[in-house]
Every structure is written in C-alpha cells, then in structure tokens.
PDB file of N, CA and C in Angstrom:
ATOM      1  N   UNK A   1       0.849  -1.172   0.000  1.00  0.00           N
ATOM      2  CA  UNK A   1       0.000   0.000   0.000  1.00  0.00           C
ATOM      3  C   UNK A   1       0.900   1.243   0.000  1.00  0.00           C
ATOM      4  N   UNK A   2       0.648   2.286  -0.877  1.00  0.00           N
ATOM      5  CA  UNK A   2       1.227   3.374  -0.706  1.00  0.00           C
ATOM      6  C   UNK A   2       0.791   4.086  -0.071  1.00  0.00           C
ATOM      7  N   UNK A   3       1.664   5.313   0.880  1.00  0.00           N
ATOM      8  CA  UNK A   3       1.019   5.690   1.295  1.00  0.00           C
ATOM      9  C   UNK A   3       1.326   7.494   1.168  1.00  0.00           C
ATOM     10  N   UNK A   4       0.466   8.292   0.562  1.00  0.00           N
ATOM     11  CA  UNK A   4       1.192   9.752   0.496  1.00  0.00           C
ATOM     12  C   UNK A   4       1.014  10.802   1.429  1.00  0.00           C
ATOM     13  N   UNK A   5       2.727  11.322   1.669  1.00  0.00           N
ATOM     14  CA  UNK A   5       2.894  12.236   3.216  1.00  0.00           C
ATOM     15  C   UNK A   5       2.392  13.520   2.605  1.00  0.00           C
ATOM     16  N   UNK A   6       1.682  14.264   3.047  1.00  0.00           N
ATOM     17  CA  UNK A   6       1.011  15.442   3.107  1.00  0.00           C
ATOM     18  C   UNK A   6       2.165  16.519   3.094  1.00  0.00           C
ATOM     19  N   UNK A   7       2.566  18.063   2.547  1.00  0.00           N
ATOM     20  CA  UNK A   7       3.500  18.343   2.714  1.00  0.00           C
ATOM     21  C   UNK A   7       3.457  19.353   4.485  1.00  0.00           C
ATOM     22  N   UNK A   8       4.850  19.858   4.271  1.00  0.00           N
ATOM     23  CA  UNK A   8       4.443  20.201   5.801  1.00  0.00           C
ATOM     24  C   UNK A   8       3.786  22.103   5.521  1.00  0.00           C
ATOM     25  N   UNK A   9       3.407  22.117   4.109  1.00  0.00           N
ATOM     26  CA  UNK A   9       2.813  23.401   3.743  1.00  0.00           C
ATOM     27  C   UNK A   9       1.402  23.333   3.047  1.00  0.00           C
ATOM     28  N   UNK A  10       0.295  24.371   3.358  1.00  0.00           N
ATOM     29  CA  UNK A  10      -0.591  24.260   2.368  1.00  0.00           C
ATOM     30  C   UNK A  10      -0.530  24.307   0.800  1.00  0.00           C
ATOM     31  N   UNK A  11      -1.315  23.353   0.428  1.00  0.00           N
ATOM     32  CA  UNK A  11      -0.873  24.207  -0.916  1.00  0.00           C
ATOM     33  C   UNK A  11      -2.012  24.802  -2.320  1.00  0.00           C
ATOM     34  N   UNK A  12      -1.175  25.022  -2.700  1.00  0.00           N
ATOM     35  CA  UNK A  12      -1.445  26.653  -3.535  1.00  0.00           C
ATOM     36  C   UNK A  12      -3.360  26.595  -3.069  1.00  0.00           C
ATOM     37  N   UNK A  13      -3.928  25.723  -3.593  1.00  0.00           N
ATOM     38  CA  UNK A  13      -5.555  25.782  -3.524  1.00  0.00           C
ATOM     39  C   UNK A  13      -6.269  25.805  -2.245  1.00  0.00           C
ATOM     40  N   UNK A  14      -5.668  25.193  -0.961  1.00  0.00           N
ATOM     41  CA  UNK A  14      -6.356  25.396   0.223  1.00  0.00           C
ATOM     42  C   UNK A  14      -6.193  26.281   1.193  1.00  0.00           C
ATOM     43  N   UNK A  15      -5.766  27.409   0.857  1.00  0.00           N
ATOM     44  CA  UNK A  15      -5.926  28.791   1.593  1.00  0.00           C
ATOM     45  C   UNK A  15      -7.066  29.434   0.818  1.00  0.00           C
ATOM     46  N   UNK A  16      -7.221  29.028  -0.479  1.00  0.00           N
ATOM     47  CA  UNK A  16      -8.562  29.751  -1.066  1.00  0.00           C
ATOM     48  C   UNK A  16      -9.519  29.317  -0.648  1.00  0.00           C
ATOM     49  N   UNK A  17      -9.214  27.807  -0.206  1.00  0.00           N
ATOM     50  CA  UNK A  17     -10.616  26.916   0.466  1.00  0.00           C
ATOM     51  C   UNK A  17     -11.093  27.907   2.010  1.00  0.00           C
ATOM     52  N   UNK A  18     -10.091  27.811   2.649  1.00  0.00           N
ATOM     53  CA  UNK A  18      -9.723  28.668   3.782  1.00  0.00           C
ATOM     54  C   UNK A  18     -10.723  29.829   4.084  1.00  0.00           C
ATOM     55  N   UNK A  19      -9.933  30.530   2.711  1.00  0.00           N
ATOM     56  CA  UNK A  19     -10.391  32.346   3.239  1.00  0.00           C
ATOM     57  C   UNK A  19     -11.899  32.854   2.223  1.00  0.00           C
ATOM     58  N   UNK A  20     -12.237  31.576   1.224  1.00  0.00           N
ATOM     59  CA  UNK A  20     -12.948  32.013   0.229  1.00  0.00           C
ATOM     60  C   UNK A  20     -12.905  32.692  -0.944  1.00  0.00           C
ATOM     61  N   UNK A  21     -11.443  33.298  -0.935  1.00  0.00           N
ATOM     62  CA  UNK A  21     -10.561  34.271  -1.974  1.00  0.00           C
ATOM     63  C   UNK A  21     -10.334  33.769  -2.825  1.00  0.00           C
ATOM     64  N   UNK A  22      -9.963  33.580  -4.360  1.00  0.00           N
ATOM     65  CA  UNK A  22      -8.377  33.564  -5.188  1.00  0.00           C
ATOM     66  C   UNK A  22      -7.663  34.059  -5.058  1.00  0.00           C
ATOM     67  N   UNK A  23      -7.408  35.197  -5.326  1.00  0.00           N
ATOM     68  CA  UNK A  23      -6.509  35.984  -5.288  1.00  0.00           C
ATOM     69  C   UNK A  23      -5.823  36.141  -4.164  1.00  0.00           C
ATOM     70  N   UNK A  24      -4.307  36.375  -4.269  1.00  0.00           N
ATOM     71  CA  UNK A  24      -3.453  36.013  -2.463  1.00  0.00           C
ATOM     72  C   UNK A  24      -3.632  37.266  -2.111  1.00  0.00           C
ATOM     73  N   UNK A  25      -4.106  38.398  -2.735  1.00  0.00           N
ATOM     74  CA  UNK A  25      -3.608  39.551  -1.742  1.00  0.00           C
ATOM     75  C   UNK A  25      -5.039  39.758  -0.986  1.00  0.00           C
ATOM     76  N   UNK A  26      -6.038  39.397  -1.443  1.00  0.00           N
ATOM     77  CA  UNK A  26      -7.201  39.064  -0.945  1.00  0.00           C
ATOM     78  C   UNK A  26      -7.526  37.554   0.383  1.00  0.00           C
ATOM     79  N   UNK A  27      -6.339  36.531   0.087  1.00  0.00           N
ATOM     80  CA  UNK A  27      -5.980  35.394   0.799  1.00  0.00           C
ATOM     81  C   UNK A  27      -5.161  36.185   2.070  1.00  0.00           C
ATOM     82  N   UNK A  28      -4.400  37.083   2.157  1.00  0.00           N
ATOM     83  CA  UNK A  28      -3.560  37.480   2.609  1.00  0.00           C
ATOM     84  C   UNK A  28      -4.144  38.785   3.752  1.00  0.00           C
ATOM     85  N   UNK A  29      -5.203  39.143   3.106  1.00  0.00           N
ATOM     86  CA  UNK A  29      -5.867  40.125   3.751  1.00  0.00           C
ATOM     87  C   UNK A  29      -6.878  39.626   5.046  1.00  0.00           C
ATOM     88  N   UNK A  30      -7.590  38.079   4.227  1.00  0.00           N
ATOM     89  CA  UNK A  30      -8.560  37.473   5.222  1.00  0.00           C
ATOM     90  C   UNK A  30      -7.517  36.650   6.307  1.00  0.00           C
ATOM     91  N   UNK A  31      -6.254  36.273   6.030  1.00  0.00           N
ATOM     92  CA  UNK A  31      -5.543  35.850   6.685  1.00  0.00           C
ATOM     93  C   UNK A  31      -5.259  36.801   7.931  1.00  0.00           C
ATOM     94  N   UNK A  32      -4.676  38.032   7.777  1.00  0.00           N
ATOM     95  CA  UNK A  32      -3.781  39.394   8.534  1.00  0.00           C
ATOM     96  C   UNK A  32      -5.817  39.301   9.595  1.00  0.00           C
ATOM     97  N   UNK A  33      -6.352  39.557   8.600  1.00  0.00           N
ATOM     98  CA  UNK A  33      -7.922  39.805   9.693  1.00  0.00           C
ATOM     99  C   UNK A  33      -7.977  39.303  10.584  1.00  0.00           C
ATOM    100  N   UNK A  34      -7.860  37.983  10.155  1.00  0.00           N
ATOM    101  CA  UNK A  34      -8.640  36.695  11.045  1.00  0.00           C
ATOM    102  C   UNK A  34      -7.308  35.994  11.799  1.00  0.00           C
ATOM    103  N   UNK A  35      -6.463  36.999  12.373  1.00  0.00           N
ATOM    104  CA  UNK A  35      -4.878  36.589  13.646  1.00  0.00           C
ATOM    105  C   UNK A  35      -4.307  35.099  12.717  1.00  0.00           C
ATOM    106  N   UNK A  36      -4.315  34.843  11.931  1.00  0.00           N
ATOM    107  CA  UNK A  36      -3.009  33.465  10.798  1.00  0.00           C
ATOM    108  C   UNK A  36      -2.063  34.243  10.576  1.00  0.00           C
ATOM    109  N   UNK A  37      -1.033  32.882  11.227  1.00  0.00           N
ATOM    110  CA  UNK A  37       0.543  33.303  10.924  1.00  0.00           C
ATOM    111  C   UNK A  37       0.804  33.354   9.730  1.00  0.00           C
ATOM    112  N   UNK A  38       1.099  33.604   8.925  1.00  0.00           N
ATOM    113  CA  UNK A  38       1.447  33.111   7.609  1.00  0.00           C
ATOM    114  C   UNK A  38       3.576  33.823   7.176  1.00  0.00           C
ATOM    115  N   UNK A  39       3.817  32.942   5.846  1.00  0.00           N
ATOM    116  CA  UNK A  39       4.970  33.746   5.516  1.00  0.00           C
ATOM    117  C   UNK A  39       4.883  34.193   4.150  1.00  0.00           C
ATOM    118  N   UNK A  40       5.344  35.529   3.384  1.00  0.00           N
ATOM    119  CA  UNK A  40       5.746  35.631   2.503  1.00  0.00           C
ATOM    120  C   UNK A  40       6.818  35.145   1.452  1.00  0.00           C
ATOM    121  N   UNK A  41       6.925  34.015   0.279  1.00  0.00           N
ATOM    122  CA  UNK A  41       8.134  34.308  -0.503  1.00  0.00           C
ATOM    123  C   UNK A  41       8.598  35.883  -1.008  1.00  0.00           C
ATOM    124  N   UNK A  42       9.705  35.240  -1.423  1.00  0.00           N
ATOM    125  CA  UNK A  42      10.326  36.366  -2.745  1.00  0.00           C
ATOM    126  C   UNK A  42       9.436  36.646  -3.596  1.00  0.00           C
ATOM    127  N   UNK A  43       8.677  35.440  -4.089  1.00  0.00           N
ATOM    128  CA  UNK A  43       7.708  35.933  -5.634  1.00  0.00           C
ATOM    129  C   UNK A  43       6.673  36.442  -5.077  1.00  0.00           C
ATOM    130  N   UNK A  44       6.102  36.576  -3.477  1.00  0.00           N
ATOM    131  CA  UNK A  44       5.035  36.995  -2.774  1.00  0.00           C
ATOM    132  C   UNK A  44       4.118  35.572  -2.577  1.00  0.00           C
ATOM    133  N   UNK A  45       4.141  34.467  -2.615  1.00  0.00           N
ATOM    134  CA  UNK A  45       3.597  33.187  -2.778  1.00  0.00           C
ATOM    135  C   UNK A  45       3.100  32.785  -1.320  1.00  0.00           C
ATOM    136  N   UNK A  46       2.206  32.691  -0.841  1.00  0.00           N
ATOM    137  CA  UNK A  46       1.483  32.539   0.137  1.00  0.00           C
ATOM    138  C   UNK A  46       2.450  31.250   0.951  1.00  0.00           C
ATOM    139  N   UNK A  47       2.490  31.283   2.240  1.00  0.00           N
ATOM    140  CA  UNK A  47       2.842  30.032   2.864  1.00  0.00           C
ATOM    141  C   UNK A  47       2.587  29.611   4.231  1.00  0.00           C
ATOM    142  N   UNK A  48       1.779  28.840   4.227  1.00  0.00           N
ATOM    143  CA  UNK A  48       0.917  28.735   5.596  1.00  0.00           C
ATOM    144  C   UNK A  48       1.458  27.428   6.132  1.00  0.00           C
ATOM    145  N   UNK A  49       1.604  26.626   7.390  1.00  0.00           N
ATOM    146  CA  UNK A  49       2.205  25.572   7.724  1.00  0.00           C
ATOM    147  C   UNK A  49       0.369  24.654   7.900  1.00  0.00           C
ATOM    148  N   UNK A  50       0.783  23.541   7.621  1.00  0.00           N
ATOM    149  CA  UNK A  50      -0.277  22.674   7.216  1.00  0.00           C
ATOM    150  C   UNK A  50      -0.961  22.530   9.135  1.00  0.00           C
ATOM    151  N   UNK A  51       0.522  21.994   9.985  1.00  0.00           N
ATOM    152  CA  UNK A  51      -0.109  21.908  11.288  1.00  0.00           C
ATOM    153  C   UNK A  51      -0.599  23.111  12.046  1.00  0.00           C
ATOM    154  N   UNK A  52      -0.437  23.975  11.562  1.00  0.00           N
ATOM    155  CA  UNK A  52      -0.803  25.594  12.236  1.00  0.00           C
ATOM    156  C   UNK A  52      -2.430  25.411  11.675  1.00  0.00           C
ATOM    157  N   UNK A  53      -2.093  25.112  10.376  1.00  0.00           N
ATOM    158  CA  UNK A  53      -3.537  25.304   9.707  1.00  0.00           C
ATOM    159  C   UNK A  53      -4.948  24.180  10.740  1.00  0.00           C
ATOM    160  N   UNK A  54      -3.858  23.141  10.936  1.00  0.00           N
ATOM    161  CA  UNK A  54      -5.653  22.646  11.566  1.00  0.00           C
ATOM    162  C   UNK A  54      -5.901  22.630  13.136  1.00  0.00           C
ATOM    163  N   UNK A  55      -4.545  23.436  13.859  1.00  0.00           N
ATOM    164  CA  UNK A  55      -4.581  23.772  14.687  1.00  0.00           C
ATOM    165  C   UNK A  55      -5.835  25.414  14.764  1.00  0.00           C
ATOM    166  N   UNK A  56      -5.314  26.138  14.178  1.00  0.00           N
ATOM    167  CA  UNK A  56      -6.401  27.067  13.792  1.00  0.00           C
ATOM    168  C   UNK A  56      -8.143  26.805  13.227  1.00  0.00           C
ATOM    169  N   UNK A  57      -8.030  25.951  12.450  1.00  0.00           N
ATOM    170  CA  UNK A  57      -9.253  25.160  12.505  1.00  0.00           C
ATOM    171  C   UNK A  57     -10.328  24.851  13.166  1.00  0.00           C
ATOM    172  N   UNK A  58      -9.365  24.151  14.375  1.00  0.00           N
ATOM    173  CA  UNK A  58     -10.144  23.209  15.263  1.00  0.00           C
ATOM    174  C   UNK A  58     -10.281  24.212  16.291  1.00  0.00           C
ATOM    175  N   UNK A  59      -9.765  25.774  16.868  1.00  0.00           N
ATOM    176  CA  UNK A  59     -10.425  26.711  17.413  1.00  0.00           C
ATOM    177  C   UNK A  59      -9.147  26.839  18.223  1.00  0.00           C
ATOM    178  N   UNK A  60      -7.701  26.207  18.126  1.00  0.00           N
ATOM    179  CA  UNK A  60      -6.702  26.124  19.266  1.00  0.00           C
ATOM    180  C   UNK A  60      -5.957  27.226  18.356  1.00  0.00           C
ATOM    181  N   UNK A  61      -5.802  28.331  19.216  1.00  0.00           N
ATOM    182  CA  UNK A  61      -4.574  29.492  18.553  1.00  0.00           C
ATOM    183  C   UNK A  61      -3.258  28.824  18.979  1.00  0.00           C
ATOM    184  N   UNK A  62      -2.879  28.448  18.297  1.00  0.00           N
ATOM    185  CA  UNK A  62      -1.139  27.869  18.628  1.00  0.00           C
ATOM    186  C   UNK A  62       0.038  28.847  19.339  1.00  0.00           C
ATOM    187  N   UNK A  63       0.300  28.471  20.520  1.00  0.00           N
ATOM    188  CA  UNK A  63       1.284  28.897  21.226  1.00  0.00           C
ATOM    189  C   UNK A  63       2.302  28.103  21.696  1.00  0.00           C
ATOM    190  N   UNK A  64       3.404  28.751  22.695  1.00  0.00           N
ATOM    191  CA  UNK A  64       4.449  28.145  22.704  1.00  0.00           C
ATOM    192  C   UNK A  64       3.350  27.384  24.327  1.00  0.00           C
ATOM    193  N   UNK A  65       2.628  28.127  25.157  1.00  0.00           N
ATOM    194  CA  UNK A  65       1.899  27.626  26.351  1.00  0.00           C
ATOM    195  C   UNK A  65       1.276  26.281  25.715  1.00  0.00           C
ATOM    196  N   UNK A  66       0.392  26.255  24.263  1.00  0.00           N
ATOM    197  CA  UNK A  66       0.091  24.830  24.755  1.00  0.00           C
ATOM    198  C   UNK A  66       0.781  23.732  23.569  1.00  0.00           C
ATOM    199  N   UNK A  67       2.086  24.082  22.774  1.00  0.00           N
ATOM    200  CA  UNK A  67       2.572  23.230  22.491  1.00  0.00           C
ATOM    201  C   UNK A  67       2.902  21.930  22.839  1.00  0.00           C
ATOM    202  N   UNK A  68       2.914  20.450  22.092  1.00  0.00           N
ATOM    203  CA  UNK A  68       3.012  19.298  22.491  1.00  0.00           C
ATOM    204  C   UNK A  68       3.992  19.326  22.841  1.00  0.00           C
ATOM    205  N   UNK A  69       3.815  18.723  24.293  1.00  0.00           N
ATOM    206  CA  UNK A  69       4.717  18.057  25.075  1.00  0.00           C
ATOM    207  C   UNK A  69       4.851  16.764  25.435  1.00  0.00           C
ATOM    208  N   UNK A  70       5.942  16.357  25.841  1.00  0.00           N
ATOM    209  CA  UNK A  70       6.064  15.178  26.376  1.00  0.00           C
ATOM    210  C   UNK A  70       5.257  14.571  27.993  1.00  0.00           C
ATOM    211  N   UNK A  71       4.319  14.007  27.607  1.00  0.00           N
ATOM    212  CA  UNK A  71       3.860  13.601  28.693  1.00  0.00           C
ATOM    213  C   UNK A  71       3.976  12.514  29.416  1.00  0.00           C
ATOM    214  N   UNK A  72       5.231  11.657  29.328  1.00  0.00           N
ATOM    215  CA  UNK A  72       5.288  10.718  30.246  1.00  0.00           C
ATOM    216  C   UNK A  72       7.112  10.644  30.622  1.00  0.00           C
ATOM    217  N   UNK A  73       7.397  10.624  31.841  1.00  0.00           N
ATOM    218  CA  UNK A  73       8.454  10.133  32.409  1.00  0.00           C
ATOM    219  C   UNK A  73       9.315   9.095  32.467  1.00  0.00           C
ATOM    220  N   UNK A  74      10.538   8.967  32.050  1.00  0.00           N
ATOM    221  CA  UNK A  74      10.974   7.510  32.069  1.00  0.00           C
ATOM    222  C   UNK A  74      11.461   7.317  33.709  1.00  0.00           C
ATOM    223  N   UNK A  75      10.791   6.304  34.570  1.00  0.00           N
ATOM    224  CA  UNK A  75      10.967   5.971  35.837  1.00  0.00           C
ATOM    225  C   UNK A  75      12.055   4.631  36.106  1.00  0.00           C
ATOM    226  N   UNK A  76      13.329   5.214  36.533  1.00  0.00           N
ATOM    227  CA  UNK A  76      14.309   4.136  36.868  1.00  0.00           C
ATOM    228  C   UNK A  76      14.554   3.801  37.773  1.00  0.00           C
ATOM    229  N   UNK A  77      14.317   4.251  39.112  1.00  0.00           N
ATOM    230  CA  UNK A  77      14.249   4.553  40.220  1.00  0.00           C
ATOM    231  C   UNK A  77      14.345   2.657  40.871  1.00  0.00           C
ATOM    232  N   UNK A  78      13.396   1.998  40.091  1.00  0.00           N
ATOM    233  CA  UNK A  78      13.432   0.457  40.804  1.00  0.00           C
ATOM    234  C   UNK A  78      14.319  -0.254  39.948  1.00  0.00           C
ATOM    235  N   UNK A  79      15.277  -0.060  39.220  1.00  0.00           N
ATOM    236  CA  UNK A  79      16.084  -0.646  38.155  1.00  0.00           C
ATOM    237  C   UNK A  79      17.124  -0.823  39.226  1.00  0.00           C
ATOM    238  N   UNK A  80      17.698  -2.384  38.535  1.00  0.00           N
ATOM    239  CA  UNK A  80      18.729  -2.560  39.747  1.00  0.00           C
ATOM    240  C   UNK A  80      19.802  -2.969  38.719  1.00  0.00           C
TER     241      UNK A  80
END
C-alpha cells in the first residue's frame, strides 16, 4: 500500500478553500484579519504551515503555552 505524506505546507488551492478568496492579496488580507501566521516568498507566494492550519481550525490558537509536550516520564528509580 502506498502511502502519500502530506506536505508540511498548504498548498497553492487550500488557503482559497480557507479564506474564500483567489486571489493572495485578498488570501492574505482574510488571513492578517482573522490573527493566521502566515509567511511571505520572494515571488510573494502565500505560505501557511499545514499543522498551524488545523490547529487554527479546530479553534486552538497555537502557542508556545500549549505546544506538544512530552507527557510521560521515564521511571528508573526500581532498576537494579
């Protein structure tokens, strides 16, 4: 079975899904509105990170407070 990795960027068509726009400076505008990180290229090319994106989604504003962490301890304490 193959299986295909998603990239770690949106691409070109689902920020229009996103904001309802074509056009990026219009993508770019509903973005700056609505608090999305986003980055600019050189050619001006929209670039949004895919995990930001469904972090934003799902209603979680991404911070460094609730970034994944490690939640379990390695306990050696009874190792002999």
């Amino acid at each position: 079975m193959d299986w295909e990795v998603p990239s770690e960027f949106l691409a070109n068509e689902e920020p229009a899904t996103i904001t309802g726009y074509q056009a990026p400076s219009r993508q770019i505008q509903w973005l700056s509105h609505n608090g999305w990180e986003y980055v600019l290229t050189g050619a001006r090319s929209l670039i949004v990170g895919r995990v930001y994106a469904r972090l934003m989604l799902s209603g979680v504003k991404p911070s460094v407070a609730n970034e994944v962490a490690e939640t379990c301890t390695l306990d050696l304490s009874r190792v002999r």
